[in-house]
C-alpha atoms as a PDB file:
ATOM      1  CA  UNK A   1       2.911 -17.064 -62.859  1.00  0.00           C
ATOM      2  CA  UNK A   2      -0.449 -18.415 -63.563  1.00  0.00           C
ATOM      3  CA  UNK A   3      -2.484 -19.584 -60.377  1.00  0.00           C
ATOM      4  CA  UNK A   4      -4.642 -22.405 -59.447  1.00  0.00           C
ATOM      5  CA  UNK A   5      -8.542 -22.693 -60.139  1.00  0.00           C
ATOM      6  CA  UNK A   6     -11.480 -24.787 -58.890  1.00  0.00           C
ATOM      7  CA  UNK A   7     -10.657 -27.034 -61.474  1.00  0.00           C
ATOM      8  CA  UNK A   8      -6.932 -27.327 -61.086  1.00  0.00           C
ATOM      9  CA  UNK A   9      -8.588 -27.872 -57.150  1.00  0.00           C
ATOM     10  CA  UNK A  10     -10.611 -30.634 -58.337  1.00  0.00           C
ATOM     11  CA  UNK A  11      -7.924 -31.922 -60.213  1.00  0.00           C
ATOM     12  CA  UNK A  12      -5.716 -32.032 -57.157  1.00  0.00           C
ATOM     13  CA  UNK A  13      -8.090 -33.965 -55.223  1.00  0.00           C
ATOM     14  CA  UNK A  14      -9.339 -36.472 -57.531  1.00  0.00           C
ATOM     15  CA  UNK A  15     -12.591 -34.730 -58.298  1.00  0.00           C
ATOM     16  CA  UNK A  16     -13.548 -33.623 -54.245  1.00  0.00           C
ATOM     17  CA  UNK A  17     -14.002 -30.662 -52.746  1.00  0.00           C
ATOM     18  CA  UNK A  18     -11.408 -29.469 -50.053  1.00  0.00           C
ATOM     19  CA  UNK A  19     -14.514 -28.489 -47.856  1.00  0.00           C
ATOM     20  CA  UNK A  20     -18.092 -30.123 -48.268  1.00  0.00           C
ATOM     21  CA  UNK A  21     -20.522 -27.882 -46.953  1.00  0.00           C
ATOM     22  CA  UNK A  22     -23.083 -29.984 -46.707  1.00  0.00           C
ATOM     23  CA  UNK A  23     -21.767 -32.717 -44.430  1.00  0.00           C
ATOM     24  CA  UNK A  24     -20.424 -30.247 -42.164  1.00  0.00           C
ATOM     25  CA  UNK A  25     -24.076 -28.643 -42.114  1.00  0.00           C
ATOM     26  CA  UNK A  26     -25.687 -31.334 -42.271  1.00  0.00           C
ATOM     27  CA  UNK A  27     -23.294 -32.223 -39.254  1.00  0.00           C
ATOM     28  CA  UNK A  28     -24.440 -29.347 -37.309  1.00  0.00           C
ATOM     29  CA  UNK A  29     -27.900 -29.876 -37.286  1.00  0.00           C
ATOM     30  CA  UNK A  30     -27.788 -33.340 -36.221  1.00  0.00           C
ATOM     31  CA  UNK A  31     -25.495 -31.851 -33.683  1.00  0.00           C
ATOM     32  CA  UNK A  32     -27.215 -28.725 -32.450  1.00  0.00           C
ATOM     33  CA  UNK A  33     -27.715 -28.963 -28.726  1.00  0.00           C
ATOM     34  CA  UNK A  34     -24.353 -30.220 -28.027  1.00  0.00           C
ATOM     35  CA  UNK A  35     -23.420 -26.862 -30.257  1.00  0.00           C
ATOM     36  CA  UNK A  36     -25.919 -24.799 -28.138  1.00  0.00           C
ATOM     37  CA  UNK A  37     -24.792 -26.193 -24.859  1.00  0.00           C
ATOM     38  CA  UNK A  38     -20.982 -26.199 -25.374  1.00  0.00           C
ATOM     39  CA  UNK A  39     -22.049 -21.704 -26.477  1.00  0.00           C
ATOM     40  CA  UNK A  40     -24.076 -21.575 -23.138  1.00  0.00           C
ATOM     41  CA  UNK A  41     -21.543 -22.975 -20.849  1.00  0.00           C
ATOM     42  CA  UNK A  42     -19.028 -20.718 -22.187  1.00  0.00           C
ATOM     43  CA  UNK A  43     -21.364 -17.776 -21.779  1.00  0.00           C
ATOM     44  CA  UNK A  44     -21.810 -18.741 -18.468  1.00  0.00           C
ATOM     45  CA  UNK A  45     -18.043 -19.311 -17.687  1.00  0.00           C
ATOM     46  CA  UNK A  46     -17.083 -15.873 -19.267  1.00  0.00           C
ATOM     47  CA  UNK A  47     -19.897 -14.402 -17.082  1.00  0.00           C
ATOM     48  CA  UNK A  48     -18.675 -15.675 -13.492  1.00  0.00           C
ATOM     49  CA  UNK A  49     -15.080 -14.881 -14.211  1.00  0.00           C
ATOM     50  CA  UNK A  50     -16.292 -11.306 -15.365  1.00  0.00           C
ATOM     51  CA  UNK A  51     -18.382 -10.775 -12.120  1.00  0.00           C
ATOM     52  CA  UNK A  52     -16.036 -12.605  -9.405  1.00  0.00           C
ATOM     53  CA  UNK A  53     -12.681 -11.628 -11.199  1.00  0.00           C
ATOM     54  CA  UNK A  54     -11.346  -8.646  -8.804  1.00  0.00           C
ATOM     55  CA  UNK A  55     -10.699  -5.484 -11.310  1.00  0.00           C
ATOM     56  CA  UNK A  56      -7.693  -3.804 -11.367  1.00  0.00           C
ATOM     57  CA  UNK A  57      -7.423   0.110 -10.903  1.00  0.00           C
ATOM     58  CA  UNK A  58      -4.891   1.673 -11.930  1.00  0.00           C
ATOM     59  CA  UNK A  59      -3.860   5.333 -10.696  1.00  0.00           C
ATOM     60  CA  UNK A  60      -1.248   8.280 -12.227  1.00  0.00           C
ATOM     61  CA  UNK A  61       0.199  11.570 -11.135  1.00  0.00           C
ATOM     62  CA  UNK A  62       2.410  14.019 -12.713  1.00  0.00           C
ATOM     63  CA  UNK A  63       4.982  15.669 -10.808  1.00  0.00           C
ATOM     64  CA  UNK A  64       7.731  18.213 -11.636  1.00  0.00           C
ATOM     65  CA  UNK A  65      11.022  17.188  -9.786  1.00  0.00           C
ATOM     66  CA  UNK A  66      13.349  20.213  -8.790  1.00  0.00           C
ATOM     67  CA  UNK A  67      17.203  19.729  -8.327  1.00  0.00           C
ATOM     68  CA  UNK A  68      18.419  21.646  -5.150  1.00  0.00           C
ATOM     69  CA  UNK A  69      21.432  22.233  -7.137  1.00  0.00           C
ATOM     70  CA  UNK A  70      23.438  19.130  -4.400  1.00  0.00           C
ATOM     71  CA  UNK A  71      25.072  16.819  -6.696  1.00  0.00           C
ATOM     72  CA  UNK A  72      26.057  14.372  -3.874  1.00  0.00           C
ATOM     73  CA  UNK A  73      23.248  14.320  -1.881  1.00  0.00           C
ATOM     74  CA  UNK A  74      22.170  11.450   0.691  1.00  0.00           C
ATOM     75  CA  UNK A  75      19.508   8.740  -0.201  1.00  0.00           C
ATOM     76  CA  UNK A  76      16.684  10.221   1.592  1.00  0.00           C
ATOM     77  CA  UNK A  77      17.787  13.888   0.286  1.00  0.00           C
ATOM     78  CA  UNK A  78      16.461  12.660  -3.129  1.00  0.00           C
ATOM     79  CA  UNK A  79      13.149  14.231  -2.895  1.00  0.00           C
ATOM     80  CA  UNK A  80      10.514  15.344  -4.685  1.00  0.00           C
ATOM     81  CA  UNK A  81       9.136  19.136  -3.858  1.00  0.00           C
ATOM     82  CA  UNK A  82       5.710  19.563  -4.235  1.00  0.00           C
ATOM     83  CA  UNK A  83       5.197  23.166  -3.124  1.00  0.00           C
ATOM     84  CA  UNK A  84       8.215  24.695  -4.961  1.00  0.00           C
ATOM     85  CA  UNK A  85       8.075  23.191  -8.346  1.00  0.00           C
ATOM     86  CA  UNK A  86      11.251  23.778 -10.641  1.00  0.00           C
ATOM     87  CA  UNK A  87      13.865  22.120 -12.806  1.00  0.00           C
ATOM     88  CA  UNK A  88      16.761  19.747 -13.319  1.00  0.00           C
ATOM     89  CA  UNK A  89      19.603  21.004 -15.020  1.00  0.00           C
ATOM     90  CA  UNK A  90      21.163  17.113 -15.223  1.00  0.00           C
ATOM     91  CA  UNK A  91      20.053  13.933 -16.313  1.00  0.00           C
ATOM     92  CA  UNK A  92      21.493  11.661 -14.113  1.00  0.00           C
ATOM     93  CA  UNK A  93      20.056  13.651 -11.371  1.00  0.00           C
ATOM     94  CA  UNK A  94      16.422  13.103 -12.532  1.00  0.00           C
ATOM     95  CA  UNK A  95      16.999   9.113 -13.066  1.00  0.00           C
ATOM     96  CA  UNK A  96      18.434   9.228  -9.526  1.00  0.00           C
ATOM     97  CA  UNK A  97      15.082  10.653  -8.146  1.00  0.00           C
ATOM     98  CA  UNK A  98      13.151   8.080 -10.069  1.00  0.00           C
ATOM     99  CA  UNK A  99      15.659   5.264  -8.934  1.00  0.00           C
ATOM    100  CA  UNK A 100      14.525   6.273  -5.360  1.00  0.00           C
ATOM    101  CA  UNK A 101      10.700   6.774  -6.154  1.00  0.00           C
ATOM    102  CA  UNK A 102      11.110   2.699  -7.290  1.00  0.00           C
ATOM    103  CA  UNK A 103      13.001   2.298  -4.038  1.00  0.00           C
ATOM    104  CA  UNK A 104      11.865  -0.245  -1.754  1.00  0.00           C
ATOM    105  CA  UNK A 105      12.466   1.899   1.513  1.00  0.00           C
ATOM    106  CA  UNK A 106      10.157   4.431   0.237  1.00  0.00           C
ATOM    107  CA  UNK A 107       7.432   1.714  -0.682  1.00  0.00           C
ATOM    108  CA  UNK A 108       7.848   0.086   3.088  1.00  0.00           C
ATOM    109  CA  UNK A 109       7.324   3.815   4.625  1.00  0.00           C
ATOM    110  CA  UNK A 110       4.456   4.175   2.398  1.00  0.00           C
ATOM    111  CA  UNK A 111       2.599   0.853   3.673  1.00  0.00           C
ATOM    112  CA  UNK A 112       3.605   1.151   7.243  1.00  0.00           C
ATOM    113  CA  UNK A 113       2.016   4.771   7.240  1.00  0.00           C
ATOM    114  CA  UNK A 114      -1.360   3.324   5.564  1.00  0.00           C
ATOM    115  CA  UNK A 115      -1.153   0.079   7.786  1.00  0.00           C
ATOM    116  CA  UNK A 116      -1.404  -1.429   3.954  1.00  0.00           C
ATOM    117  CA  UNK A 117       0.074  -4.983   5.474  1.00  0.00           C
ATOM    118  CA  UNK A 118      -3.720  -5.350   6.693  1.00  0.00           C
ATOM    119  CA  UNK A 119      -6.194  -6.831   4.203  1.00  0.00           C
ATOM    120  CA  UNK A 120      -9.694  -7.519   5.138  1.00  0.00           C
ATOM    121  CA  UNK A 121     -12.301  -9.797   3.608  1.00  0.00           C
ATOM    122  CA  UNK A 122     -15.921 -10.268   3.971  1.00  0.00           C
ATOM    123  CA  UNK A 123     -17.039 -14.055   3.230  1.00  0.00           C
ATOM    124  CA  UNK A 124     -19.058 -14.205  -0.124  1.00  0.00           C
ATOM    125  CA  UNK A 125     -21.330 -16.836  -1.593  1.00  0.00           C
ATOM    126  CA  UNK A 126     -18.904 -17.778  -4.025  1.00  0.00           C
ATOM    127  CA  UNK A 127     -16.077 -15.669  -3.739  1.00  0.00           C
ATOM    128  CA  UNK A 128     -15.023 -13.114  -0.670  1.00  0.00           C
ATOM    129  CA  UNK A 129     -15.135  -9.673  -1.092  1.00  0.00           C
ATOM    130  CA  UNK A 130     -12.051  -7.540  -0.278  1.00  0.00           C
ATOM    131  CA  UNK A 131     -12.937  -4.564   2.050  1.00  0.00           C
ATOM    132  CA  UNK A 132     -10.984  -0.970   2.149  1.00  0.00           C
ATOM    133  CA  UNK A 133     -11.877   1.145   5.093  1.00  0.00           C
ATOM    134  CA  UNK A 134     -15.165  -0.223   5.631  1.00  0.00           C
ATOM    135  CA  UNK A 135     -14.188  -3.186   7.805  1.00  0.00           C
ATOM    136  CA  UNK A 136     -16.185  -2.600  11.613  1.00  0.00           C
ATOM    137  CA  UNK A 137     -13.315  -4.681  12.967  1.00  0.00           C
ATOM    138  CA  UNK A 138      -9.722  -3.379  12.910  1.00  0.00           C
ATOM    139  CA  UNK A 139      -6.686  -5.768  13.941  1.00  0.00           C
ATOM    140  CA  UNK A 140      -3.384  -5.413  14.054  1.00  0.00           C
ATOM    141  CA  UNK A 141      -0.322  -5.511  15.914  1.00  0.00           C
ATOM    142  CA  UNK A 142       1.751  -3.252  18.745  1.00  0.00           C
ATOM    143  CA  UNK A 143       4.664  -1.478  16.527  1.00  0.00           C
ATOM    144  CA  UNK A 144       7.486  -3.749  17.874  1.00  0.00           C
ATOM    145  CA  UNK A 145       5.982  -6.570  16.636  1.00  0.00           C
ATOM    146  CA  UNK A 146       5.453  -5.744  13.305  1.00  0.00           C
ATOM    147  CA  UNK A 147       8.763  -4.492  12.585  1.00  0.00           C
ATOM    148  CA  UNK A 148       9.766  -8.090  13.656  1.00  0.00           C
ATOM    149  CA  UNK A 149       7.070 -10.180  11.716  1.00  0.00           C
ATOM    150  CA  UNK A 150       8.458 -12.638   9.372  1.00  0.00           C
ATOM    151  CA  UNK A 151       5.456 -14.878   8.768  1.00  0.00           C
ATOM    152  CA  UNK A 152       1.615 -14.398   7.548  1.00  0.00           C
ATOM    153  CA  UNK A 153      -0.651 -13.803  10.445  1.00  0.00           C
ATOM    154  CA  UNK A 154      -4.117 -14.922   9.579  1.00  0.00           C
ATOM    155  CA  UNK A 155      -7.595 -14.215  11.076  1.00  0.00           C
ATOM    156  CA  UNK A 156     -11.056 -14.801  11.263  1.00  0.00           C
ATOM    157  CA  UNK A 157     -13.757 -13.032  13.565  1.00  0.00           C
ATOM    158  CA  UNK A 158     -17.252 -14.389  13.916  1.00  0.00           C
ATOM    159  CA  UNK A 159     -20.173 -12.040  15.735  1.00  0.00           C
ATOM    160  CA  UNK A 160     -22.557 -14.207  18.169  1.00  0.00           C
ATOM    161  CA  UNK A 161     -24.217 -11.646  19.757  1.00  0.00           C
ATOM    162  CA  UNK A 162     -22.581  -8.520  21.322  1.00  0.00           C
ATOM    163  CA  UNK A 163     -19.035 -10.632  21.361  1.00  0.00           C
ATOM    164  CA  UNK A 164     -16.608 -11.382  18.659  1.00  0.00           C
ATOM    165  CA  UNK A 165     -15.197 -14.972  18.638  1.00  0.00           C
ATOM    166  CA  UNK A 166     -11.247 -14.194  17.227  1.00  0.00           C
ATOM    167  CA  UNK A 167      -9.363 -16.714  15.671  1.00  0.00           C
ATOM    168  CA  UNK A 168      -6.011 -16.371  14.775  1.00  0.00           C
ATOM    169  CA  UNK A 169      -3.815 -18.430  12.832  1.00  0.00           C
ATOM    170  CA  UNK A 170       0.260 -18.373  11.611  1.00  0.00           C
ATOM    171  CA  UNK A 171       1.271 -18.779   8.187  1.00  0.00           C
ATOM    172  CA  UNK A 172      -2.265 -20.829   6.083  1.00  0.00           C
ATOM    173  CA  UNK A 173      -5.627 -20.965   7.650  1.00  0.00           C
ATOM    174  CA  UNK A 174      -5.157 -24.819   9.405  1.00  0.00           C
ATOM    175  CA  UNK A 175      -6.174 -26.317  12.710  1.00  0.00           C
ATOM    176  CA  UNK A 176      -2.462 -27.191  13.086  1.00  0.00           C
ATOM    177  CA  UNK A 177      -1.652 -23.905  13.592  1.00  0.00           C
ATOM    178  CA  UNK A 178      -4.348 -22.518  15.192  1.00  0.00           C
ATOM    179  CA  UNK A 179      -2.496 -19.455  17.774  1.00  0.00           C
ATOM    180  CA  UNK A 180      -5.269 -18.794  19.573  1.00  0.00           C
ATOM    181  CA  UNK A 181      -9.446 -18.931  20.067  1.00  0.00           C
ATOM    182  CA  UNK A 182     -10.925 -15.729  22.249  1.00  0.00           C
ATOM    183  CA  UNK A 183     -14.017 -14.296  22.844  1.00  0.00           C
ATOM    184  CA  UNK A 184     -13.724 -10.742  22.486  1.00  0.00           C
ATOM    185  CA  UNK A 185     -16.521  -8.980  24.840  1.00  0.00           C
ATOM    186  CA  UNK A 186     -15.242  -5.000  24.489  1.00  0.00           C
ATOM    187  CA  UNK A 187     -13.619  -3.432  22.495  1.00  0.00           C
ATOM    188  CA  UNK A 188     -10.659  -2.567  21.913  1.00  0.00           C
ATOM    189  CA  UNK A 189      -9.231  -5.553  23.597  1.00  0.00           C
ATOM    190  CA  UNK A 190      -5.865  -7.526  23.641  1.00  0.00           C
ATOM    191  CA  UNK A 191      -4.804 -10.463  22.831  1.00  0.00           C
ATOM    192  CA  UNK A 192      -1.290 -12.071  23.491  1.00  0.00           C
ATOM    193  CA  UNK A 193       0.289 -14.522  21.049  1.00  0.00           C
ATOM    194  CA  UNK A 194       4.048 -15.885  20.652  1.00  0.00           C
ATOM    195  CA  UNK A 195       4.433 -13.108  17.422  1.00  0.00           C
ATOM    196  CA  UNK A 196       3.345 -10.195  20.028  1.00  0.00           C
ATOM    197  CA  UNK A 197       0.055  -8.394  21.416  1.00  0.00           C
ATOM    198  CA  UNK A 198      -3.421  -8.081  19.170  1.00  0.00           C
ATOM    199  CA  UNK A 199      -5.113  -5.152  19.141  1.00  0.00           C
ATOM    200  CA  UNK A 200      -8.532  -5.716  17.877  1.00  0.00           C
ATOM    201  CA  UNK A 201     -10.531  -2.455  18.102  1.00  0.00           C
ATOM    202  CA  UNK A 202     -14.047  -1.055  16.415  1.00  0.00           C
ATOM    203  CA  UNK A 203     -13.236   1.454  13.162  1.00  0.00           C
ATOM    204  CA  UNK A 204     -14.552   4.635  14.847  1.00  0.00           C
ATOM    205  CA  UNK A 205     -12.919   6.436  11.999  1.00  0.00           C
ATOM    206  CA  UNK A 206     -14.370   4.655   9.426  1.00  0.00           C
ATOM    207  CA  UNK A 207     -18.127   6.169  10.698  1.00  0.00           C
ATOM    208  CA  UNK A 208     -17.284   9.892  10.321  1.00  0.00           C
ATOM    209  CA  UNK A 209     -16.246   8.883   6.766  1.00  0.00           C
ATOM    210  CA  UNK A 210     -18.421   8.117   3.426  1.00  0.00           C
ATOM    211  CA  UNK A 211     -17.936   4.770   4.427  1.00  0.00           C
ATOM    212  CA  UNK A 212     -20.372   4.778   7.155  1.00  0.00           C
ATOM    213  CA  UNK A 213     -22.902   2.900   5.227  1.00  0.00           C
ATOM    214  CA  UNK A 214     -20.083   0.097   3.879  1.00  0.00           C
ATOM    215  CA  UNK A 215     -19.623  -0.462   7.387  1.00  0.00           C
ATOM    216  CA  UNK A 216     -23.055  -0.941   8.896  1.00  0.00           C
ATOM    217  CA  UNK A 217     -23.677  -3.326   5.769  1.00  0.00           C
ATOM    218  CA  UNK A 218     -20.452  -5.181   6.414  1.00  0.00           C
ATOM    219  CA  UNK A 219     -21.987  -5.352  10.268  1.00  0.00           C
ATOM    220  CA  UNK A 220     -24.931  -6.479   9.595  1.00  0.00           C
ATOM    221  CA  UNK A 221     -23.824  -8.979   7.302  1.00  0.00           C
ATOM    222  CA  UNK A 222     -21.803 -10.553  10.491  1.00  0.00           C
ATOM    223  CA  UNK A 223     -24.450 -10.462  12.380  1.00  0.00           C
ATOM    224  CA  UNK A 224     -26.569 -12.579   9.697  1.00  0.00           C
ATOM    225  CA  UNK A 225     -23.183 -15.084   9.961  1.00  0.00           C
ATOM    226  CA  UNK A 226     -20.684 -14.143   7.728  1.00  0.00           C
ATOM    227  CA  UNK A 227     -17.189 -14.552   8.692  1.00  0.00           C
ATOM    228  CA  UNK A 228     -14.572 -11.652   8.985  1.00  0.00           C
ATOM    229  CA  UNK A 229     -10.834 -12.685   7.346  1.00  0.00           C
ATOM    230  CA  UNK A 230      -8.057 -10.547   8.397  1.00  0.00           C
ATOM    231  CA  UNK A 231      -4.598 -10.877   6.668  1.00  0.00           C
ATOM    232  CA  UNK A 232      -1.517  -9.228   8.287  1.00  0.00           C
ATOM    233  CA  UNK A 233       1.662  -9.638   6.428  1.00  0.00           C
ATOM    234  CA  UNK A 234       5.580  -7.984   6.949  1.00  0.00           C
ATOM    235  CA  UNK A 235       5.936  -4.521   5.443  1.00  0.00           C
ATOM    236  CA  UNK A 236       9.055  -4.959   3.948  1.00  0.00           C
ATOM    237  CA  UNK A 237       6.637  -7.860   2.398  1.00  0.00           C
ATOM    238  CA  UNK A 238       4.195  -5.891   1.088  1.00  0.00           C
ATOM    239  CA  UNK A 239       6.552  -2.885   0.245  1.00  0.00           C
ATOM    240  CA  UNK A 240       8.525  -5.102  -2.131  1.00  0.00           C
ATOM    241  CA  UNK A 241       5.329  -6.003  -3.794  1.00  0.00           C
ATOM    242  CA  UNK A 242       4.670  -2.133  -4.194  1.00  0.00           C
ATOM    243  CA  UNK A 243       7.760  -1.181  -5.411  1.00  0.00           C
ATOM    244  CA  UNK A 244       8.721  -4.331  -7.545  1.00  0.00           C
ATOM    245  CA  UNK A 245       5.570  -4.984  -9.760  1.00  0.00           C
ATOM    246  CA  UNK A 246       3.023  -2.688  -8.888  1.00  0.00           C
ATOM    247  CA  UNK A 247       4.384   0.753  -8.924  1.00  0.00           C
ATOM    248  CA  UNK A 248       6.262   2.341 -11.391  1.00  0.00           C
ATOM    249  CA  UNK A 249       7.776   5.637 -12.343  1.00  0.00           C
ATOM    250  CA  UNK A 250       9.285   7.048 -15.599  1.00  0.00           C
ATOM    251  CA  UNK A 251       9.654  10.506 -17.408  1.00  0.00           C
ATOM    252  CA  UNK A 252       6.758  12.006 -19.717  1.00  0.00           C
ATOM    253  CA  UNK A 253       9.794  12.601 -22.223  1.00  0.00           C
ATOM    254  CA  UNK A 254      13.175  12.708 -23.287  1.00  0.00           C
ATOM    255  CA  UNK A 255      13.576  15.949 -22.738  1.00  0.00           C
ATOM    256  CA  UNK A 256      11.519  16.648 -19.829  1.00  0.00           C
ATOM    257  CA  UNK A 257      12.015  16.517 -15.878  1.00  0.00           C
ATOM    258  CA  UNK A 258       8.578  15.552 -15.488  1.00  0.00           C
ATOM    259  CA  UNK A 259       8.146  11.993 -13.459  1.00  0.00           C
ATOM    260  CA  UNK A 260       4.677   9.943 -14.154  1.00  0.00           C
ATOM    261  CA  UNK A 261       4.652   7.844 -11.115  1.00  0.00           C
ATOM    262  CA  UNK A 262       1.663   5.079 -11.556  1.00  0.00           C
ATOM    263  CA  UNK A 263       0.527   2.424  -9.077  1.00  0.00           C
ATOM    264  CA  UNK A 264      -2.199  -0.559 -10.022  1.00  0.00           C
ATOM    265  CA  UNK A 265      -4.451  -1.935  -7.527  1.00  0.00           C
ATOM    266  CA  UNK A 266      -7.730  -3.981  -7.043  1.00  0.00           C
ATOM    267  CA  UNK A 267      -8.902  -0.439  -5.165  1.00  0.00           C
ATOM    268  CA  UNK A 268      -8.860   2.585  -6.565  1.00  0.00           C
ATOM    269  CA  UNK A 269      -9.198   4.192  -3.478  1.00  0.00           C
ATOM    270  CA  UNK A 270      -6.003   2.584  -1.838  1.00  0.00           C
ATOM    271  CA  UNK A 271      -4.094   3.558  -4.954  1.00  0.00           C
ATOM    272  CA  UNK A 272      -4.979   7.118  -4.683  1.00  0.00           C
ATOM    273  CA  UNK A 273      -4.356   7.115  -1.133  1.00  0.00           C
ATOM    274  CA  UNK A 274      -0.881   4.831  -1.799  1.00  0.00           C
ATOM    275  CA  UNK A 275       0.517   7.903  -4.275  1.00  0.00           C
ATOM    276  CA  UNK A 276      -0.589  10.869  -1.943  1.00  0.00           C
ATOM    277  CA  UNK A 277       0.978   8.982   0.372  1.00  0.00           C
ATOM    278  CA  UNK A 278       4.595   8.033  -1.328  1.00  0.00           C
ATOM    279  CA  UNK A 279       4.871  11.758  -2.154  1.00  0.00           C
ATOM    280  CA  UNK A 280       4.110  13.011   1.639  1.00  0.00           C
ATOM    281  CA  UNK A 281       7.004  10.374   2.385  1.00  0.00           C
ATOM    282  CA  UNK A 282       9.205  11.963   0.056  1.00  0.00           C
ATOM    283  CA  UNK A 283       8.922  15.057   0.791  1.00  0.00           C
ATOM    284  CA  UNK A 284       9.444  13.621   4.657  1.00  0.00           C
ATOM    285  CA  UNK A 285      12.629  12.534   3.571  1.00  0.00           C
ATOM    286  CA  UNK A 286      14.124  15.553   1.918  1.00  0.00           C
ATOM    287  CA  UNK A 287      13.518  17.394   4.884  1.00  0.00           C
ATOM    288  CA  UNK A 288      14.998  15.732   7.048  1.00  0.00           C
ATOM    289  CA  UNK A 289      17.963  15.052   4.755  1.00  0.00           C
ATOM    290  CA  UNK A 290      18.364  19.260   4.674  1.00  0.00           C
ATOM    291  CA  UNK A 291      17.943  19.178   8.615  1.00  0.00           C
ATOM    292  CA  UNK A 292      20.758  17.090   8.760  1.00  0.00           C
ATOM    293  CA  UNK A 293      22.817  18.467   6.871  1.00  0.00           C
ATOM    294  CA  UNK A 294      21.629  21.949   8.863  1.00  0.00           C
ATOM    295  CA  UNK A 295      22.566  20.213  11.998  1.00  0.00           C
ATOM    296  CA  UNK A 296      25.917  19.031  10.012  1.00  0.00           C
ATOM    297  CA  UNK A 297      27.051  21.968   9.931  1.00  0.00           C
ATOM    298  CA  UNK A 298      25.866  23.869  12.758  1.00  0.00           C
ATOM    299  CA  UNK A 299      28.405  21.158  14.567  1.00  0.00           C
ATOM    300  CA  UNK A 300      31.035  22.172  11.863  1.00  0.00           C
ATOM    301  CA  UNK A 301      31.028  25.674  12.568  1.00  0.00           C
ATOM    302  CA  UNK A 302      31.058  25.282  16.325  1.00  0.00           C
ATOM    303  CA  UNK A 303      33.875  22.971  16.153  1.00  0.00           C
ATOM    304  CA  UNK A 304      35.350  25.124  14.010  1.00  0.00           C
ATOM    305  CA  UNK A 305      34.763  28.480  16.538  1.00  0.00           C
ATOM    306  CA  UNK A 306      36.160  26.327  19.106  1.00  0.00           C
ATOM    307  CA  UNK A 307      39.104  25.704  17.925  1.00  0.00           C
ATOM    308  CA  UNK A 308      40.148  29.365  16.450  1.00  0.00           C
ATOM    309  CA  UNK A 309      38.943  30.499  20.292  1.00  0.00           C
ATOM    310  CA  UNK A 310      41.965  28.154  21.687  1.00  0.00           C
ATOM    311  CA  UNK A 311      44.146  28.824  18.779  1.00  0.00           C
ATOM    312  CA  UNK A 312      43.514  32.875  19.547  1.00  0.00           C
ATOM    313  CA  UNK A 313      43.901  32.300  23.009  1.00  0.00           C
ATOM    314  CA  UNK A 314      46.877  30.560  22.924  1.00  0.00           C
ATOM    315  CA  UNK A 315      48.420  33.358  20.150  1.00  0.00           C
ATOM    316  CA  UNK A 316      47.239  35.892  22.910  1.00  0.00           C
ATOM    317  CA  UNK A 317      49.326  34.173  25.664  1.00  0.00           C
ATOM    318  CA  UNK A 318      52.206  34.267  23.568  1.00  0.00           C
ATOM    319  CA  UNK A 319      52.273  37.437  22.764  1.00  0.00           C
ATOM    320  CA  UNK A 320      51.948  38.503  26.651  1.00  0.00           C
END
């Protein structure tokens, strides 16, 4: 099959050129600034996404899951043991355990543990900048009240002097909903509102860590004005984010027992901390699962001793 040519091209078009070259340089240079500004407004678009965009971390770990050799085991008795590593002899056994390393329940332990419902913020110049243990100001709520939280608690704190003016807000950030308006003189103080009591208390912790310089920037960056945004949200909230989109956990192989449990996060550091964390629960939970089954039968033996003591003491009467 014999292909086309410039000519046959030529032909085609009635003696043109598909592309002139120099109209559509000629049409550049007429045209260069709006060229060079349209390539230095994109530069400068790509550049403030890049630097405000918030990076995502993401964090692995390997772990060997052992079967206790309990085919029916209880929900919580699906654990992982970290100290005494071993095998599975069954597949289902070892999709089971990953089933419940996805679970929900797990994830909600995990972020009540970590207090992971709290997010804090630090107003920026253009964008504000998430904090992670380096916040000066903690808030939160009593343990009742959380467990009963089915709305987005919002606040802000402002420094003006030795005080903290505390703002708190349900659901968006709006005057409409404004909860309540307190000046907070000492620390750790309370606060009550119809969803239950604030706590708002200094991070002592937070200055025997690394972070101790995070958190006299973050001060002194109050104290210069800034405002202090504190998000508290349900657990079960947050845990289904956890467990539906941003952790997940799968074998290394086919043929292998070996989970790779991976969580993504804007900070590294709370990712790390999020997977030491959903193994500690884990392991939590398959002990207690063996204690109760301990305690199980501990009651089914003595119930059982029981009732061969009457039995035997009613054979002996008999037989007298």
């Amino acid at each position: 099959m014999a292909g086309f040519n410039n000519k046959d091209l030529l032909d085609i078009t009635g003696g043109k050129e598909l592309f002139d070259f120099k109209k559509i340089w000629n049409l550049a240079v007429i045209n260069w600034y709006w060229i060079l500004i349209s390539v230095l407004i994109c530069v400068g678009v790509s550049f403030v996404y890049l630097k405000y965009k918030s990076p995502v971390y993401a964090a692995s770990m390997k772990v060997l899951v052992k079967d206790s050799g309990q085919k029916n085991r209880s929900f919580a008795g699906m654990g992982l043991s970290l100290n005494e590593m071993g095998t599975m002899s069954n597949t289902d056994g070892f999709e089971n355990e990953l089933e419940i390393l996805r679970s929900t329940s797990l994830s909600v332990s995990v972020v009540k543990r970590l207090k992971l419902y709290q997010k804090y913020y630090l107003e920026g110049s253009v964008k504000n900048v998430e904090l992670y243990k380096s916040s000066p100001i903690l808030i939160d709520l009593e343990e009742e009240s959380i467990e009963t939280l089915n709305t987005v608690l919002q606040f802000e704190v402002v420094k003006t002097g030795d005080s903290f003016n505390v703002r708190g807000y349900s659901g968006v950030v709006d005057a409409d909903q404004l909860i309540f308006n307190e000046v907070v003189k000492t620390l750790p103080a309370k606060i009550s509102t119809p969803y239950g009591t604030i706590i708002v208390s200094a991070n002592r912790d937070a200055l025997a860590r690394k972070s101790e310089l995070e958190v006299e920037k973050v001060l002194e960056a109050m104290e210069n004005g800034r405002t202090l945004y504190v998000t508290i949200n349900s657990p079960q909230t947050v845990g289904r984010m956890y467990a539906s989109g941003m952790l997940s956990a799968s074998a290394t192989a086919k043929t292998t027992t070996v989970a790779d449990v991976r969580v993504v996060d804007t900070k590294a550091e709370r990712a790390l901390d999020y997977l030491r964390e959903l193994f500690a629960c884990y392991n939590d939970a398959a002990n207690e699962d063996k204690n109760e089954v301990a305690r199980k039968t501990e009651e089914f033996i003595s119930d059982r001793l029981k009732d061969i003591r009457i039995e035997l003491d009613q054979n002996e009467g008999q037989n007298e």
